[in-house]
Protein backbone atom coordinates (compact mmCIF):
# COMPACT_ATOMS: atom_id res chain seq x y z
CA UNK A 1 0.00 0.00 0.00
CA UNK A 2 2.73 2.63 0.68
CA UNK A 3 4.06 1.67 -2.46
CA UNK A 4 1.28 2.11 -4.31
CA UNK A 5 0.69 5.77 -2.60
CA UNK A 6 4.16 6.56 -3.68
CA UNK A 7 3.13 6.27 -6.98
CA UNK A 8 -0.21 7.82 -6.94
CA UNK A 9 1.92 11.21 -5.26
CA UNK A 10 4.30 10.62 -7.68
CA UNK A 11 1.44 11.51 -10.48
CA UNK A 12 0.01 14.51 -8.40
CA UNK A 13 3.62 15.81 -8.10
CA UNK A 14 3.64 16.24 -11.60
CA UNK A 15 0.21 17.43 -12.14
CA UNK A 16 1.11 19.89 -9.16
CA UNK A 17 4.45 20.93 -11.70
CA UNK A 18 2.14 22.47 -14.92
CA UNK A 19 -0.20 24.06 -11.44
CA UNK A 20 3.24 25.81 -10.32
CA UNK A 21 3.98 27.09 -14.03
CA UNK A 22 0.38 27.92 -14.05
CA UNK A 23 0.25 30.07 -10.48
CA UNK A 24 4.34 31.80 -11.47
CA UNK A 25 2.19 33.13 -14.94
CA UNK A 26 -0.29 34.24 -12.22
CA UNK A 27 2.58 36.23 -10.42
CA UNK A 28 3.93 37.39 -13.95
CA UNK A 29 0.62 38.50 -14.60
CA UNK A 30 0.66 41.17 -11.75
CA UNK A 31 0.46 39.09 -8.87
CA UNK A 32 1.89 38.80 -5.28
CA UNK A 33 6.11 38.80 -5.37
CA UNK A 34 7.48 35.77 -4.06
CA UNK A 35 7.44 35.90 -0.06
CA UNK A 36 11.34 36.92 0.94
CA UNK A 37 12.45 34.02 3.52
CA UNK A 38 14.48 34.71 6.83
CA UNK A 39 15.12 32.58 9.49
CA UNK A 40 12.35 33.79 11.92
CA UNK A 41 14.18 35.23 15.24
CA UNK A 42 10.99 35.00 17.55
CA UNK A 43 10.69 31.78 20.66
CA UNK A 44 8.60 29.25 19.07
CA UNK A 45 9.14 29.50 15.58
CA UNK A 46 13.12 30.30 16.32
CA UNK A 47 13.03 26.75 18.02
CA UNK A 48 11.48 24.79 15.11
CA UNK A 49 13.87 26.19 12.56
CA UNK A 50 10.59 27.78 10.73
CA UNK A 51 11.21 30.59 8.16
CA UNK A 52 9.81 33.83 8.10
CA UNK A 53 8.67 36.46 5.88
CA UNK A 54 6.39 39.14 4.83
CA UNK A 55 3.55 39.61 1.86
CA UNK A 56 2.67 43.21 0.42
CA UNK A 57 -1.06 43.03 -0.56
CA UNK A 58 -3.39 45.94 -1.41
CA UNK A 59 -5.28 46.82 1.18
CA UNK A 60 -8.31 47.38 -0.80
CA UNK A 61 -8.27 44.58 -3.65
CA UNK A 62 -10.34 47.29 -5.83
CA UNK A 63 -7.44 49.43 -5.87
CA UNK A 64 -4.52 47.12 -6.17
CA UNK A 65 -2.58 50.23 -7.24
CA UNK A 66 -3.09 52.04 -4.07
CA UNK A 67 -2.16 51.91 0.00
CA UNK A 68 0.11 48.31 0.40
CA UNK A 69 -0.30 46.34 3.68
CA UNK A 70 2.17 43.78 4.92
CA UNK A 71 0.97 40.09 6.20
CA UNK A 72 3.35 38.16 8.44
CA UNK A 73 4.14 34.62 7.30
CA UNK A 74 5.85 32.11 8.71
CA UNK A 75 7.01 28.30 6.90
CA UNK A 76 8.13 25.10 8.05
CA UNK A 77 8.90 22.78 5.03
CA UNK A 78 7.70 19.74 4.73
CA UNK A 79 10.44 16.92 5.87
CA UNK A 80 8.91 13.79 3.58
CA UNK A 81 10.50 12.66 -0.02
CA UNK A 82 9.75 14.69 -2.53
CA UNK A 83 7.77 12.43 -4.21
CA UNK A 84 5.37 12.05 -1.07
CA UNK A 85 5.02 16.29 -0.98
CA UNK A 86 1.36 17.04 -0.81
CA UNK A 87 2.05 20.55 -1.53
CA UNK A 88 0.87 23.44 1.34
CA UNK A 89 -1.25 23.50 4.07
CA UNK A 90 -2.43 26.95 5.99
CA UNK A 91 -3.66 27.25 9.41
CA UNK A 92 -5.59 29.77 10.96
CA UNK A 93 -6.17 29.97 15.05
CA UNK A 94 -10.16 31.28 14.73
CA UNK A 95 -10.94 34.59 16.42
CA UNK A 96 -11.41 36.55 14.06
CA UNK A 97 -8.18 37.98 15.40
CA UNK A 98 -6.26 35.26 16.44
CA UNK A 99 -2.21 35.33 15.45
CA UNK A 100 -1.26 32.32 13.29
CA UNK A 101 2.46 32.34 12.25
CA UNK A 102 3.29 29.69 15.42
CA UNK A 103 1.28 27.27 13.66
CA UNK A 104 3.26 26.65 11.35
CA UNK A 105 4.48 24.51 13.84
CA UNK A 106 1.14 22.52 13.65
CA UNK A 107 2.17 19.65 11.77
CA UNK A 108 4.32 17.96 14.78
CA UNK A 109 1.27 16.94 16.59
CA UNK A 110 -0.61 15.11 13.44
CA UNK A 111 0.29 11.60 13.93
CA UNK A 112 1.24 8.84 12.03
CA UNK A 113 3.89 11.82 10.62
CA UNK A 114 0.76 12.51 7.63
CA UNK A 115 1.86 16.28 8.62
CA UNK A 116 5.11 15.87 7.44
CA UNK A 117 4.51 15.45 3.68
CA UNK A 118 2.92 19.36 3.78
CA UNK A 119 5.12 22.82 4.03
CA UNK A 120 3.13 24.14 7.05
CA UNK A 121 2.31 27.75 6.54
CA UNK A 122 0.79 30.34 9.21
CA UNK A 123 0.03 33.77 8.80
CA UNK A 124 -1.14 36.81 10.76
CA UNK A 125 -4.17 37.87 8.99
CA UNK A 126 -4.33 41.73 8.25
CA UNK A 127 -3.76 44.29 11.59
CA UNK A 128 -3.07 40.89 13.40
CA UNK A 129 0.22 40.00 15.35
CA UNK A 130 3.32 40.82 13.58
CA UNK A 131 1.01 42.11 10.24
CA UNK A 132 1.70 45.78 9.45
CA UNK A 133 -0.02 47.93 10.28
CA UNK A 134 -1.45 45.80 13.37
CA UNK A 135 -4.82 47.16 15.26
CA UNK A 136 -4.87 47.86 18.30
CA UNK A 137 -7.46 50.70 20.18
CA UNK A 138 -7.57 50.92 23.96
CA UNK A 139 -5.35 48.11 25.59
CA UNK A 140 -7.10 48.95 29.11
CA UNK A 141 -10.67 48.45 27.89
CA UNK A 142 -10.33 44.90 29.55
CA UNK A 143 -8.99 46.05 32.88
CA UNK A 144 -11.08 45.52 36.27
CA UNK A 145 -13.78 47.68 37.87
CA UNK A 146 -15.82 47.50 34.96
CA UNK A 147 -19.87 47.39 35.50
CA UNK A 148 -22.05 43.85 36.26
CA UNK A 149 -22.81 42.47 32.44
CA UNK A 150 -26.23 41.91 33.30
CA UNK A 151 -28.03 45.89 32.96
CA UNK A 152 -30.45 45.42 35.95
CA UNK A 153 -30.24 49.01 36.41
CA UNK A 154 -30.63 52.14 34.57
CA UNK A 155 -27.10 53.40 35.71
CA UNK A 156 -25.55 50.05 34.66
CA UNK A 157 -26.53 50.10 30.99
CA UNK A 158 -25.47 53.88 30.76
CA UNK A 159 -22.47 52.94 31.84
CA UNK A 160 -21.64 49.88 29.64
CA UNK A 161 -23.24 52.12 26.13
CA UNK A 162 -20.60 54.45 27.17
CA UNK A 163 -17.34 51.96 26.91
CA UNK A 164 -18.69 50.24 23.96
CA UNK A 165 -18.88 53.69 22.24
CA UNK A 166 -15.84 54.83 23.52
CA UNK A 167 -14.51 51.89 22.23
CA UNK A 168 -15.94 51.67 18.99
CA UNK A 169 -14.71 55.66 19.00
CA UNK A 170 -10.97 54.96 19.64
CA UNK A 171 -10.49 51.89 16.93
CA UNK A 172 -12.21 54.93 14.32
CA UNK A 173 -9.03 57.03 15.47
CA UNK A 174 -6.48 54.00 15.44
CA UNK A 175 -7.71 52.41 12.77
CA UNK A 176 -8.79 54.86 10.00
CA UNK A 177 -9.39 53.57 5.97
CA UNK A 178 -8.21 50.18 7.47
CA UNK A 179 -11.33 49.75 9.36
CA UNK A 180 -12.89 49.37 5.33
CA UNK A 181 -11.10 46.53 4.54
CA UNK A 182 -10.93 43.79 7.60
CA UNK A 183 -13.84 41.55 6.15
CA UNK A 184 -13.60 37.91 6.13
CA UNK A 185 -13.62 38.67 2.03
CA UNK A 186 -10.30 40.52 2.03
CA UNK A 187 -8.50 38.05 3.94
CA UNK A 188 -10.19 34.94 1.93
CA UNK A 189 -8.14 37.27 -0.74
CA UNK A 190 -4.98 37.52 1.18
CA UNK A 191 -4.84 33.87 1.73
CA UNK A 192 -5.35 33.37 -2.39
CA UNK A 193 -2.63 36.04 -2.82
CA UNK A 194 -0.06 34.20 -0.33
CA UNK A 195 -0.95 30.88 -2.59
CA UNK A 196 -0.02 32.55 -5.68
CA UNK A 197 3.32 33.99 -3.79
CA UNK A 198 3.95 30.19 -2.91
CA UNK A 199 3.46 29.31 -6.72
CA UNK A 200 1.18 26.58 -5.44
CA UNK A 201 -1.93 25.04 -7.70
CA UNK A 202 -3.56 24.50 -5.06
CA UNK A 203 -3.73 24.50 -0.91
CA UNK A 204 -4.95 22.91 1.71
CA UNK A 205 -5.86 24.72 4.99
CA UNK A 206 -6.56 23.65 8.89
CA UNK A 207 -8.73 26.16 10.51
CA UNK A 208 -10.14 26.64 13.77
CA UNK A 209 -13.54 28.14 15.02
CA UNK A 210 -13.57 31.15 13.14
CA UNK A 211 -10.71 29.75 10.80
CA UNK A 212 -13.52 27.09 9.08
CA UNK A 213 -15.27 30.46 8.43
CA UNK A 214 -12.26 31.65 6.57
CA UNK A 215 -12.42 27.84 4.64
CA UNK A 216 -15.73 27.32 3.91
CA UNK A 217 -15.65 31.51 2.27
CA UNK A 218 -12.45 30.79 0.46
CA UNK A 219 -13.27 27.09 -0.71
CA UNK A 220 -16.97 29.03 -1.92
CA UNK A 221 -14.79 31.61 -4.25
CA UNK A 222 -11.95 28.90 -5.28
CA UNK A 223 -13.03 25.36 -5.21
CA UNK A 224 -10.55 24.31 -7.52
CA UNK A 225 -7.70 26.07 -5.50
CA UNK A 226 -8.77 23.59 -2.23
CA UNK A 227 -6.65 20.24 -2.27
CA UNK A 228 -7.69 19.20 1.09
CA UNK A 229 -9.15 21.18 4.15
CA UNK A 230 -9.77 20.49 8.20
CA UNK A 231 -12.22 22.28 9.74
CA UNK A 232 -12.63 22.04 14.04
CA UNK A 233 -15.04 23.92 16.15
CA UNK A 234 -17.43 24.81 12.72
CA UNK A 235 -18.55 28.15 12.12
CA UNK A 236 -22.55 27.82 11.11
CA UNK A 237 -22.49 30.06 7.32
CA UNK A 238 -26.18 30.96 7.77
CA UNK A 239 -25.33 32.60 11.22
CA UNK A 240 -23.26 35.93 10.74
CA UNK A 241 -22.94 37.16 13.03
CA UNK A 242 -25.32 38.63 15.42
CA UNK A 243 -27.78 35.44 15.61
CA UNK A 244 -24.22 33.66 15.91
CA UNK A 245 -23.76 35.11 19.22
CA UNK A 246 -27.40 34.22 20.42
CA UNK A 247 -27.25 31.01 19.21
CA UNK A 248 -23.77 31.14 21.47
CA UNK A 249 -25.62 32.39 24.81
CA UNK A 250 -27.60 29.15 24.65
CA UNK A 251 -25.16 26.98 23.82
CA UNK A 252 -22.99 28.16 26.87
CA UNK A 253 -25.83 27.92 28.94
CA UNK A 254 -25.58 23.99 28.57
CA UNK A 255 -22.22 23.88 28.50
CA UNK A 256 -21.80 25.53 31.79
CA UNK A 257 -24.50 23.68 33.54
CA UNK A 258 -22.34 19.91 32.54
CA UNK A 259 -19.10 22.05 34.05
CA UNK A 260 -21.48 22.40 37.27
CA UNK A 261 -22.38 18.47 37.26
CA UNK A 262 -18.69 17.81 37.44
CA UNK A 263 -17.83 20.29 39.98
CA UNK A 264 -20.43 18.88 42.08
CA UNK A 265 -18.96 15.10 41.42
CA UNK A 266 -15.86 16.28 43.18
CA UNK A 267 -17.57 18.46 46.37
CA UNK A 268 -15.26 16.23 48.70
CA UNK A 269 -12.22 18.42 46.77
CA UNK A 270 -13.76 21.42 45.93
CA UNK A 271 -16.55 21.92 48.32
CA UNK A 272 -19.02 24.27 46.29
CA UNK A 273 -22.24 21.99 46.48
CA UNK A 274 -23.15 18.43 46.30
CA UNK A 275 -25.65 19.32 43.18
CA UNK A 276 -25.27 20.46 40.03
CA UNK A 277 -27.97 23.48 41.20
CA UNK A 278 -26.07 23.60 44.30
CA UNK A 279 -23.14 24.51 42.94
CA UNK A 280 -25.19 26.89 40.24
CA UNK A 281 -26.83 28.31 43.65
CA UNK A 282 -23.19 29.25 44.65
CA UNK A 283 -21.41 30.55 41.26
CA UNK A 284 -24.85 32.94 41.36
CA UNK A 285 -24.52 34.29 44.77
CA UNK A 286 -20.68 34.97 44.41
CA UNK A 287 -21.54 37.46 41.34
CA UNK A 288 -24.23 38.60 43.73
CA UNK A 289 -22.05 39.44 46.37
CA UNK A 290 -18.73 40.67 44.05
CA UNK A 291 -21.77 43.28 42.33
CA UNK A 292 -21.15 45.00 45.89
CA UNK A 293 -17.82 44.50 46.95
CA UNK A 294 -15.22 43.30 44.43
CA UNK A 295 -12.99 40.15 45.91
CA UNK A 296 -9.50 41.78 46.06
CA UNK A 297 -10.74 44.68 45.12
CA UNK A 298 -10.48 43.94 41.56
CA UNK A 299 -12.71 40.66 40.54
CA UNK A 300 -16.12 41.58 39.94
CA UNK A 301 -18.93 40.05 38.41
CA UNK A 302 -17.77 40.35 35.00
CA UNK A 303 -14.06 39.25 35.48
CA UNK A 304 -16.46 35.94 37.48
CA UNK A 305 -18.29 35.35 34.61
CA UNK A 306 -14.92 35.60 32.10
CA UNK A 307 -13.00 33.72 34.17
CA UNK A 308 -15.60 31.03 34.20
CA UNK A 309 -16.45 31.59 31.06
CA UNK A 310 -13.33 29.24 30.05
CA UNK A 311 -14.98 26.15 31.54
CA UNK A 312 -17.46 26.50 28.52
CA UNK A 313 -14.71 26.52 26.16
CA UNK A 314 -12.56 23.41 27.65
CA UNK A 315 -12.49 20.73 29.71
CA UNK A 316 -8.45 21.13 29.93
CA UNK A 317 -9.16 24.59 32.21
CA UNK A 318 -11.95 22.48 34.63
CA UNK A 319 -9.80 21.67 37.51
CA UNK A 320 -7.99 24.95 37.97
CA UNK A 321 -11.19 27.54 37.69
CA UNK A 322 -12.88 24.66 40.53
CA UNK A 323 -9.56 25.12 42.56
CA UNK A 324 -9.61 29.49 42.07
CA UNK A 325 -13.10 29.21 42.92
CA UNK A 326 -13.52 27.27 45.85
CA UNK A 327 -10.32 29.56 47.28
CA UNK A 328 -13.05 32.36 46.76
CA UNK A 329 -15.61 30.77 48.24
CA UNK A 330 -14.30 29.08 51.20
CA UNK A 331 -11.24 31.16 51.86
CA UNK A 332 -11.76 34.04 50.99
CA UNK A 333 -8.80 34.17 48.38
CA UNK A 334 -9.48 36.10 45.21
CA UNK A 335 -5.31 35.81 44.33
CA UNK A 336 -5.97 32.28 41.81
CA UNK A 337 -9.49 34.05 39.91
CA UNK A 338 -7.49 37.25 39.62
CA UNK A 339 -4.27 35.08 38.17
CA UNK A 340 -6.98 32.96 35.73
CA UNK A 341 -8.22 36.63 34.99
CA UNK A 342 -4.96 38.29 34.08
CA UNK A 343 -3.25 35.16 32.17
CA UNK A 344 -6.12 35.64 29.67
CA UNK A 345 -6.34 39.02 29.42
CA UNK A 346 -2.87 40.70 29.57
CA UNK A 347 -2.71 44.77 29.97
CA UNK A 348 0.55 45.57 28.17
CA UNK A 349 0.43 47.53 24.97
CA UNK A 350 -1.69 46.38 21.95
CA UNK A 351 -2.78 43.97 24.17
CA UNK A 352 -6.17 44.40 23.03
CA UNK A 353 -5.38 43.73 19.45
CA UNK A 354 -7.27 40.11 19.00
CA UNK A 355 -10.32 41.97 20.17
CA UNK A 356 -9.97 45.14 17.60
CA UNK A 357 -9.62 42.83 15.07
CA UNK A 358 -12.13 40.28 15.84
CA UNK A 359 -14.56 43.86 16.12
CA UNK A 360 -13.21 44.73 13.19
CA UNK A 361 -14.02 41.30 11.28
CA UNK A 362 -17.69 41.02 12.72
CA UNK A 363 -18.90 44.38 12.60
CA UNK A 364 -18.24 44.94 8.50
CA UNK A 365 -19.02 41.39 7.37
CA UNK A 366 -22.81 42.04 7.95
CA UNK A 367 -25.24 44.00 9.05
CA UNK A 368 -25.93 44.32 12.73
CA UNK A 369 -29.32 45.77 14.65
CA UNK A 370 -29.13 49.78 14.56
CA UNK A 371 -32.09 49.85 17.13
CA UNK A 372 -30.90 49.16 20.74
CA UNK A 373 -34.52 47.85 21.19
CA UNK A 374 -33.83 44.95 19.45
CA UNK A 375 -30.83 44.08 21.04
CA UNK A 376 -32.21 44.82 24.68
CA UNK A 377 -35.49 42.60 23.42
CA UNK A 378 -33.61 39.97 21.65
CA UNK A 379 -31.01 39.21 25.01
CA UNK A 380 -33.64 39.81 27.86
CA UNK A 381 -35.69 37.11 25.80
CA UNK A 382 -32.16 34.90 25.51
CA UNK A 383 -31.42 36.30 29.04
CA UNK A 384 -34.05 34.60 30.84
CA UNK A 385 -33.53 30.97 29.66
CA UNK A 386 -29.46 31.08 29.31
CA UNK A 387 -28.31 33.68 32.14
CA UNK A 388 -25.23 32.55 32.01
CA UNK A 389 -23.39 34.33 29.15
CA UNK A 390 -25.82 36.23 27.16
CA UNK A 391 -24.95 40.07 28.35
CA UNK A 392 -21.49 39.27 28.69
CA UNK A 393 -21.95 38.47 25.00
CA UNK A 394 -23.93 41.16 24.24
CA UNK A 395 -21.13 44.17 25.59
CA UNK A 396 -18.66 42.52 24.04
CA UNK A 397 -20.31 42.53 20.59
CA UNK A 398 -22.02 46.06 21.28
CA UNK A 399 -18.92 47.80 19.99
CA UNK A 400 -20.64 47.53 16.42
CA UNK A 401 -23.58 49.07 16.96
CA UNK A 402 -21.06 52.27 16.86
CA UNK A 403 -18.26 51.10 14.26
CA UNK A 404 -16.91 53.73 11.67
CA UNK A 405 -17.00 50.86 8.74
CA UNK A 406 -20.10 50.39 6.76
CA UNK A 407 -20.96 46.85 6.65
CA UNK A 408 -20.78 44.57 3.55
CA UNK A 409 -22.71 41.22 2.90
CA UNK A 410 -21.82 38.02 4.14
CA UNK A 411 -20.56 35.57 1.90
CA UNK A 412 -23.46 33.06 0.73
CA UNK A 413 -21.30 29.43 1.54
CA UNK A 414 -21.75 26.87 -1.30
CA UNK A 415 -19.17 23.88 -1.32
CA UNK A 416 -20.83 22.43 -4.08
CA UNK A 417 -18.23 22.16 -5.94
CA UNK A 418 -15.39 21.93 -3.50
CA UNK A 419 -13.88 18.26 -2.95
CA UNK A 420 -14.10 16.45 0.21
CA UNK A 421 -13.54 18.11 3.46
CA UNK A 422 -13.78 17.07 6.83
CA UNK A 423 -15.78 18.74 9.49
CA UNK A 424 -14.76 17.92 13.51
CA UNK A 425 -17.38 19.30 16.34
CA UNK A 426 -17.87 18.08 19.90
CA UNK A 427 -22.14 18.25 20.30
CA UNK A 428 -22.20 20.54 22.89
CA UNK A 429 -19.69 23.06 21.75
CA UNK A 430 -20.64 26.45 22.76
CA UNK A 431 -18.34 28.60 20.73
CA UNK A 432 -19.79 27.27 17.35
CA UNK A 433 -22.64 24.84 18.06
CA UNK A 434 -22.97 21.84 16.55
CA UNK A 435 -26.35 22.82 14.18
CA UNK A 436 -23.42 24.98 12.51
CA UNK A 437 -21.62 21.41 11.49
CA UNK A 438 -24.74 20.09 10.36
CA UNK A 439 -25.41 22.98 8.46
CA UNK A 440 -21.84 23.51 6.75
CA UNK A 441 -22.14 19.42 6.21
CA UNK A 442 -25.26 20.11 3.81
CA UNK A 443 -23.52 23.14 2.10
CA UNK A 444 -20.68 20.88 1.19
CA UNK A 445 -22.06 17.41 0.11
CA UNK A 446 -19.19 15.86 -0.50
CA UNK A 447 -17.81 16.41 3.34
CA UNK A 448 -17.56 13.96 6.03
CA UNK A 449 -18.14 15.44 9.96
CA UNK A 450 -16.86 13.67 12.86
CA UNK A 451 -18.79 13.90 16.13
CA UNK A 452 -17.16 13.56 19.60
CA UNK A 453 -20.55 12.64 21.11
CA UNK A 454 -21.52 14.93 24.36
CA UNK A 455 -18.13 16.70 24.73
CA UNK A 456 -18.32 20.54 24.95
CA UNK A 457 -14.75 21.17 24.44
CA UNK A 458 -14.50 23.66 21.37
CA UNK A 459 -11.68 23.19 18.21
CA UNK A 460 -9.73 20.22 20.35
CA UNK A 461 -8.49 18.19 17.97
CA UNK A 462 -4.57 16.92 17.52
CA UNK A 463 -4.57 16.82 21.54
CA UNK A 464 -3.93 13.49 21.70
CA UNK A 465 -7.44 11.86 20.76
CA UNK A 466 -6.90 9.16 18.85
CA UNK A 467 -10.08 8.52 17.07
CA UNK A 468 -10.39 12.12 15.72
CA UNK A 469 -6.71 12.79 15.79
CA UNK A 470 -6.07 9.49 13.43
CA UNK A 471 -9.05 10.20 11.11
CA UNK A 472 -7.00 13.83 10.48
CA UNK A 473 -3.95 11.53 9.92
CA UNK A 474 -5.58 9.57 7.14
CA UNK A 475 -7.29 12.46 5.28
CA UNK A 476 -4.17 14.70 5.05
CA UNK A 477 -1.72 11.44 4.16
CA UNK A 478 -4.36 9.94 1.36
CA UNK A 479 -7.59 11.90 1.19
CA UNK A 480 -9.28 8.81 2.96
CA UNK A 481 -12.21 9.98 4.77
CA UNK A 482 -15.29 7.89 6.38
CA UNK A 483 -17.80 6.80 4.22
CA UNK A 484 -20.59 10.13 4.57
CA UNK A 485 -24.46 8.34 5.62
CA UNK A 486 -27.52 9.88 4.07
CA UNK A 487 -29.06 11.26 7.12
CA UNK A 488 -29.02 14.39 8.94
CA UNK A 489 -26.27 13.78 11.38
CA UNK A 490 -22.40 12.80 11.69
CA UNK A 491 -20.65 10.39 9.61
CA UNK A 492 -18.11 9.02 12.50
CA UNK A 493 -18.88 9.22 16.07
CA UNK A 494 -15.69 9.45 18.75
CA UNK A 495 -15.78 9.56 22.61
CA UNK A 496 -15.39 13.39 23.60
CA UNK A 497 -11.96 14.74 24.76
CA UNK A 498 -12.11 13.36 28.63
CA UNK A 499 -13.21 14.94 31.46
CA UNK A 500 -10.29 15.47 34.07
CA UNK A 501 -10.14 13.47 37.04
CA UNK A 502 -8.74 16.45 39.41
CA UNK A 503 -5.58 16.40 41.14
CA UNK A 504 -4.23 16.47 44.60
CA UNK A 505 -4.84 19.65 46.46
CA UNK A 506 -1.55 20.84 46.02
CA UNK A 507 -0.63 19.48 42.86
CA UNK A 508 0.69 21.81 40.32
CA UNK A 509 -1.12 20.30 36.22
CA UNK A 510 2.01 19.30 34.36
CA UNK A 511 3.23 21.26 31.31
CA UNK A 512 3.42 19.31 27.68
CA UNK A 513 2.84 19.19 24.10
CA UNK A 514 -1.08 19.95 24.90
CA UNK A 515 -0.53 23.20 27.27
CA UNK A 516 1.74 24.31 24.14
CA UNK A 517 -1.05 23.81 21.61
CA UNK A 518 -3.07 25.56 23.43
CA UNK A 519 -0.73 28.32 23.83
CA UNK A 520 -0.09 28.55 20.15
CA UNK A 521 -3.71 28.23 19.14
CA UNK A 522 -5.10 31.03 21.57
CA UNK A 523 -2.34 33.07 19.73
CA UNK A 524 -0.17 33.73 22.37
């Protein structure tokens, strides 16, 4: 058999050889200059040997004559014969926002070595990272003492309408003409203009969360550029992006209330309630109690609910929130929630650059409520069944309801003509619920979606789960994929990424390959 495959790359290799001649008349033709490669200086990527470089692309495609922009790249070749190359693979960490040049990196944790037949190629989308210019507004809009998320007052939701404006008001300064061309659309254009800079045919790409966004759009305007694509944590197409976020406040809601069950399991170590309400009763009282005197002076309500609001996103963060909490709760100790609080939300310069640019993504790709009635309507209604996350979503979003950019119109997804993908959701994700799977499964009918049945861990594949992690292995190596059913639902069904077993009191989690993953893909 790996004879035989050795042949069949053989035969793409040279089919990929008239593509290259093909996308160098592209570049002759006006295109992208070939990316200029450096060793990259920086931690990670210094470590892995990875190359680095930078992309001039217009910043408004319309004008390609006019104002340049520079996107960071960053490349680690492929280390198989040449005769097994499949060519190049992008990854993108989600966000909108997140920085993606460490994943180049990526392809060490696909097993079986299937990632070592690809030159692995991040980026830093535009005003991301180490991308010129990058966007960054008010790097203390995150800080503490901010107002309860939930509006129960008058003098609350003044004082919230006045950050989100003041916000929205500084990214107008920082930002300027930028601000006009941060859709989804003009990167799905920068990431065809860094192919044709590769002289590659063809790519494949590995997104996450907001990155199968960026894939399903780009596979929709270039079906024949897609070779093979991965998409974890799927963004639903029909969604964007304000009934994205409701359907988000529910889907947290249920993800929240299984964290609960769990913490209850363990009362004996953590000794917040014996019941999953009990425990609810608790987390509920706390943000109660912080709404009049912040622990530590600095963790409030909000800072509660973001710090918890992690738990929804991973199983990996379960045992150290329940340990922060419980020193909260029964001793008084707001030092491990304010730690949780300021590891994922630094203060230091352009700190607050994912966030600009995941405003600046969401606000211009489509049209968001004008009338604050409908937002107050639409997430009191949302409010009252999923408490939970639904203002703290709302503020954060609210931004747009002031931005200087004009909004566009979302891309309509159609992968009927791309070739076979493969979709990878947990069912309870909250980030990107599952009906968004089902729904980018029917938009590309030739994809395959693999299910990690109950989990509510969001984008966690190549952590070490073999059934998901191996079915990634085979696609990217052959193409192989699970025979697709005719119903409704997933094609292949895995266990969900475990649920920790937590440690001894005083035991600190060890470090390895999947606390670095994590690292790289929050884009730090």
């Amino acid at each position: 058999m790996r004879r035989f495959w050795a042949a069949a790359a053989a035969v793409a290799l040279c089919t990929a050889g008239a593509g290259v001649t093909g996308a160098r008349a592209e570049t002759a033709r006006g295109g992208p200059a070939p990316i200029a490669w450096s060793a990259c200086t920086e931690g990670t990527l210094k470590s892995h040997s990875a190359e680095c470089g930078f992309l001039s692309v217009p910043m408004d495609y319309a004008e390609p004559g006019g104002t340049k922009i520079q996107i960071a790249v960053s490349r680690i070749k492929a280390t198989a014969p040449a005769a097994e190359r499949q060519g190049v693979i992008l990854v993108n960490p989600g966000g909108p926002g997140g920085a993606g040049r460490n994943l180049a990196t990526l392809g060490q944790n696909v097993p079986k070595k299937a990632g070592a037949a690809y030159d692995w190629i991040g980026f830093d989308p535009r005003g991301v990272g180490a991308s010129k210019p990058k966007l960054t507004c008010d790097s203390t809009y995150t800080g503490y003492q901010r107002p309860p998320y939930v509006p129960d007052s008058a003098e609350i939701e003044k004082q919230w309408h006045a950050r989100t404006t003041g916000y929205a008001a500084a990214c107008a300064k920082a930002g300027g003409a930028l601000l006009d061309h941060m859709r989804t659309e003009d990167t799905v254009r920068d990431i065809d203009s860094i192919r044709q800079a590769l002289a590659e045919e063809k790519i494949s790409f590995y997104g996450f969360s907001y990155g199968t966004y960026l894939a399903q759009a780009y596979a929709t305007r270039n079906p024949e550029r897609v070779h093979r694509m991965v998409l974890d944590g799927v963004v639903n197409p029909g969604r964007v992006w304000y009934r994205a976020n409701l359907d988000q406040d529910v889907a947290f809601e249920k993800a929240i209330k299984v964290y609960f069950k769990w913490v209850a399991k363990y009362d004996s170590v953590y000794h917040l309630g014996r019941t999953p309400a009990a425990v609810s009763k608790t987390y509920y009282r706390q943000l109660a109690a912080l709404a009049g005197k912040p622990a530590g002076g600095k963790i409030g309500p909000a800072e509660l609910t973001d710090v918890f609001l992690q738990a929804g996103y991973y199983v990996f963060d379960w045992e150290e929130i329940a340990r922060a909490f419980s020193a909260l709760v029964n001793r008084k100790d707001a030092v491990p929630l304010r730690r949780l609080y300021d590891g994922n939300r630094p203060k230091a310069e352009g700190s607050d650059n994912g966030y600009a640019v995941y405003l600046a993504v969401q606000c211009t790709d489509a049209p968001w409520p004008a009338s604050w009635k409908k937002w107050a309507r639409d997430n009191w209604r949302t409010h009252r069944k999923a408490p939970f996350e639904t203002w703290g979503n709302a503020w954060y979003n609210a931004p747009c309801r002031h931005w200087a950019a004009d909004p566009g119109t979302p891309i309509e997804v159609d992968g009927a003509k791309a070739p076979p993908i493969l979709l990878i959701s947990e069912t309870l994700d909250a980030a990107t619920p599952y009906a968004g799977a089902l729904e980018t499964r029917r938009r590309f009918p030739r994809s395959v979606l693999v299910e990690g049945v109950g989990g509510t861990t969001h984008a966690g594949s190549l952590y070490g789960h073999a059934c998901v992690d191996n079915t990634i292995a085979d696609y990217l190596a052959t193409g192989a994929l699970p025979g697709r059913v005719k119903a409704d639902r997933s094609d292949k069904q895995c266990e969900p990424i475990a649920k920790p077993t937590p440690l001894a009191p005083d035991a600190k989690k060890p470090a390895g390959a999947r606390e670095e993953l994590r690292r790289l893909i929050d884009g730090r």
